[in-house]
N, C-alpha and C. Protein backbone atom coordinates (compact mmCIF):
# COMPACT_ATOMS: atom_id res chain seq x y z
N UNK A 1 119.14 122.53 98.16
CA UNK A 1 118.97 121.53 97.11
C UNK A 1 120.20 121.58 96.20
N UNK A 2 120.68 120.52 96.02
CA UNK A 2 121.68 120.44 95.18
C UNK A 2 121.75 121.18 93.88
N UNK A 3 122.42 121.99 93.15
CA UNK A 3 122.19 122.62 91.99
C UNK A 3 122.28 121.86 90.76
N UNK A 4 122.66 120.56 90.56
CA UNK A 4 122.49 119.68 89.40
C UNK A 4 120.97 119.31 89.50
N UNK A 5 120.56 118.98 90.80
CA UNK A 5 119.05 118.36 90.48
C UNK A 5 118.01 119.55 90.32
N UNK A 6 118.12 120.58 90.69
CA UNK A 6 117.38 121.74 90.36
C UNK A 6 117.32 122.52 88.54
N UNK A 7 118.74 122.29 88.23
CA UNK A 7 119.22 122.27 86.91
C UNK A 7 118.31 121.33 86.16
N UNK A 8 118.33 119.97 86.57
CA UNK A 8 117.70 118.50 85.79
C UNK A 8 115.93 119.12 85.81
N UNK A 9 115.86 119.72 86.71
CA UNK A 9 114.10 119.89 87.01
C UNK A 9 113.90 121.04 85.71
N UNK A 10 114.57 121.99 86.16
CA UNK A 10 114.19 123.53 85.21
C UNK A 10 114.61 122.71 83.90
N UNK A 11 115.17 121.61 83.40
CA UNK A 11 115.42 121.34 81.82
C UNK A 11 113.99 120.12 81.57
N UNK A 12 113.28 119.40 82.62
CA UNK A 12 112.26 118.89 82.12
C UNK A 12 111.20 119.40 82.09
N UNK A 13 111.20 120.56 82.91
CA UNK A 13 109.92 121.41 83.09
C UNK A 13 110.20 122.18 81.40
N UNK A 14 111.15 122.53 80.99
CA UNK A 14 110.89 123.49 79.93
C UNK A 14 111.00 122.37 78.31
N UNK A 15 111.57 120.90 78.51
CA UNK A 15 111.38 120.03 77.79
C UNK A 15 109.27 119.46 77.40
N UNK A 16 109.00 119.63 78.92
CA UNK A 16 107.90 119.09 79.08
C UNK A 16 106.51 120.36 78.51
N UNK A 17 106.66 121.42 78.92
CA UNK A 17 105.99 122.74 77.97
C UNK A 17 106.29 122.95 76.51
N UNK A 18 107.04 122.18 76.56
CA UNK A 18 106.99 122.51 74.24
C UNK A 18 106.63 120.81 74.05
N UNK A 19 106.70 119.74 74.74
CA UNK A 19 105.85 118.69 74.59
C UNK A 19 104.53 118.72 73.89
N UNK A 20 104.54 117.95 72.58
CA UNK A 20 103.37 117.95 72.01
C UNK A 20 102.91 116.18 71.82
N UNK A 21 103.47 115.86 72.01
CA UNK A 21 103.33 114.33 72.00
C UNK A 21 102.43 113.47 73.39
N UNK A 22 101.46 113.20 72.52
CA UNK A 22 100.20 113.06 73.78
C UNK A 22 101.16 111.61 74.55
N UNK A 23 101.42 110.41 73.89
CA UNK A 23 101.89 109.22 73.91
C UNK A 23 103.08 109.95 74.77
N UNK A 24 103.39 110.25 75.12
CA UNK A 24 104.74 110.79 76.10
C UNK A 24 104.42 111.40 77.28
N UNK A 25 103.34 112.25 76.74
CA UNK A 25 103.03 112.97 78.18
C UNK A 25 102.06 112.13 79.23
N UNK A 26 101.19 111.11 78.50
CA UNK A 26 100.90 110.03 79.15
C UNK A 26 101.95 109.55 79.84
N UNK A 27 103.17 109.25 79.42
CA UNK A 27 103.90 108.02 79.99
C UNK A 27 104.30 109.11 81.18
N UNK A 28 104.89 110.06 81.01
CA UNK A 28 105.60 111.52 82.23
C UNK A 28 104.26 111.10 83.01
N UNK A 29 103.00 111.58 83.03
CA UNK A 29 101.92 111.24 83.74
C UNK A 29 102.00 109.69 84.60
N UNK A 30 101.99 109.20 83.98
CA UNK A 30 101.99 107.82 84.45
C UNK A 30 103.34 107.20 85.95
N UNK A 31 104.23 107.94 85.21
CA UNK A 31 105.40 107.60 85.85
C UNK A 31 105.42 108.39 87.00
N UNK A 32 104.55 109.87 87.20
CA UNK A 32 103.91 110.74 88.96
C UNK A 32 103.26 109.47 89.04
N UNK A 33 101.64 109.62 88.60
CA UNK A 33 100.95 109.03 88.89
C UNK A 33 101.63 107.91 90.09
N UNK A 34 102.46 106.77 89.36
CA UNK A 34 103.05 105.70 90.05
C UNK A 34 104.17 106.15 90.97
N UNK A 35 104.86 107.35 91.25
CA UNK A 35 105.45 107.81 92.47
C UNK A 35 104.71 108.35 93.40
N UNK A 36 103.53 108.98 93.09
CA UNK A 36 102.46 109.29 93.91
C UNK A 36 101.97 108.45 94.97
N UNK A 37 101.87 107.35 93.95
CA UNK A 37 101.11 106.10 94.69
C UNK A 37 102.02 105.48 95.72
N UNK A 38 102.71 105.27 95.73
CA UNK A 38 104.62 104.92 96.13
C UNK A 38 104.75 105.50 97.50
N UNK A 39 104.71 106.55 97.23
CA UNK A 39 105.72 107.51 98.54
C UNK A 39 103.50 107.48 99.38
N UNK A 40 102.74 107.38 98.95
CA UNK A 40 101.36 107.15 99.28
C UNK A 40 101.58 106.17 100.33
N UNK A 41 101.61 104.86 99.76
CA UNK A 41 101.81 103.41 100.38
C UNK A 41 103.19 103.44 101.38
N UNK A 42 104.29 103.90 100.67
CA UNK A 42 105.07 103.75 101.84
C UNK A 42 104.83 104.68 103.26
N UNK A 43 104.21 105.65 102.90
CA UNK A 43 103.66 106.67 103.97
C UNK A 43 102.91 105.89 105.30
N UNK A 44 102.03 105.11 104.12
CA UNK A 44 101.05 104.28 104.92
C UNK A 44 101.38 102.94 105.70
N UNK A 45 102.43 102.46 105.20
CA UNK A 45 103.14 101.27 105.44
C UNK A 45 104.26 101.86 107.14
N UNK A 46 104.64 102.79 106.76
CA UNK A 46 105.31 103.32 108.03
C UNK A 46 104.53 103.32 109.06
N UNK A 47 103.39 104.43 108.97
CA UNK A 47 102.25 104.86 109.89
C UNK A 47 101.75 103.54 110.61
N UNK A 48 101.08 102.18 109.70
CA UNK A 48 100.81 101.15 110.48
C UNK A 48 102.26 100.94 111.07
N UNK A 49 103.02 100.42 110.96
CA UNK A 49 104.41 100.07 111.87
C UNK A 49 104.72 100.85 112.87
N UNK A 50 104.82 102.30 112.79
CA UNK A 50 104.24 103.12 113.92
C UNK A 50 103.54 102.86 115.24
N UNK A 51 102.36 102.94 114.54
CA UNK A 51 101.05 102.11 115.52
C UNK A 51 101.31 100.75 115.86
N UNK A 52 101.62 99.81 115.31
CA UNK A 52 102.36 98.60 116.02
C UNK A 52 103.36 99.03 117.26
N UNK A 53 103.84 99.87 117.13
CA UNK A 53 104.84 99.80 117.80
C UNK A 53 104.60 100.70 119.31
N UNK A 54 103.58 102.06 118.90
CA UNK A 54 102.78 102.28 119.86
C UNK A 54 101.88 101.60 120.80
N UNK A 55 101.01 100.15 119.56
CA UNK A 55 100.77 99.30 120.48
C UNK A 55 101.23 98.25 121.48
N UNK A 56 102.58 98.14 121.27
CA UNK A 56 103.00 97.31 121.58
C UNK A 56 103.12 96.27 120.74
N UNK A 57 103.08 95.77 119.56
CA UNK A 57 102.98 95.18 118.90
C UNK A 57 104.70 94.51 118.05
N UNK A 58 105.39 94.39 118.95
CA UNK A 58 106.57 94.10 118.17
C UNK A 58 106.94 92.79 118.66
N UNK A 59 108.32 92.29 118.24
CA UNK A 59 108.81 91.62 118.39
C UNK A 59 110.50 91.97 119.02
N UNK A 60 110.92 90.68 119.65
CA UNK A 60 112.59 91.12 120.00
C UNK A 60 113.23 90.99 118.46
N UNK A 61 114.99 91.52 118.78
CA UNK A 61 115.32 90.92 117.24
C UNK A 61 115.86 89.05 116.96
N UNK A 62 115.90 89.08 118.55
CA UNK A 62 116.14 87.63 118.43
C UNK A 62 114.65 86.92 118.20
N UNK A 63 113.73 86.91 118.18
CA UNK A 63 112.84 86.46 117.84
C UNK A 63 112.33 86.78 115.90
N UNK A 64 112.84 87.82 115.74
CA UNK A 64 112.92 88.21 114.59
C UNK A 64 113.55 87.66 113.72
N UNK A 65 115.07 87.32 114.14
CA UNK A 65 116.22 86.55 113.40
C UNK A 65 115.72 84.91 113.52
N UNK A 66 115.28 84.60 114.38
CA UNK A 66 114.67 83.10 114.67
C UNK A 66 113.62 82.92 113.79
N UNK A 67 112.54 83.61 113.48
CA UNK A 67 111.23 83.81 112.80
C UNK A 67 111.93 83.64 111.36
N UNK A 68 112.87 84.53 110.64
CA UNK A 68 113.57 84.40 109.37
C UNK A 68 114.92 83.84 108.83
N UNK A 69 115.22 83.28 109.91
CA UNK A 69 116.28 82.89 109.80
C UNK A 69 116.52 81.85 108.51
N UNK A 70 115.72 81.65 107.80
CA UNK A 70 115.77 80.84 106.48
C UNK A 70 116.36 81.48 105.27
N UNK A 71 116.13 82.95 105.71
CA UNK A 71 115.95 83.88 104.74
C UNK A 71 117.29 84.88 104.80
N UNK A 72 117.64 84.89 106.12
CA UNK A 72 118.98 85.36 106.36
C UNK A 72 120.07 84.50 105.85
């Protein structure tokens, strides 16, 4: 692990233990909470695409690029 982001962790962990401010530690809460949920859904979002793809369930990319091509 990189030693700046390990550095950044050990200074919020010891920012976040002398934290007395409920209105803050809500928001720190809030802001897991919503990465939780995140790396949750994208977990889940892979796994079905997965299984599509186990099922057979795909497409070519030329059919892909044809399908969006509005958007490309």
């Amino acid at each position: 692990m990189d030693a700046y982001v390990s550095a950044q962790k050990i200074e919020l962990i010891h920012w976040i233990t002398e934290l007395n401010d409920l209105s803050v530690l809500a928001q720190v809460s809030a802001i897991k909470d919503d990465a939780v949920a995140t790396s949750h859904a994208e977990l889940q979002s892979i796994e079905r695409g997965l299984n599509d793809f186990q099922q057979g369930n795909t497409v070519s990319h030329t059919q892909a690029k044809k399908r969006y091509e509005k958007w490309l």
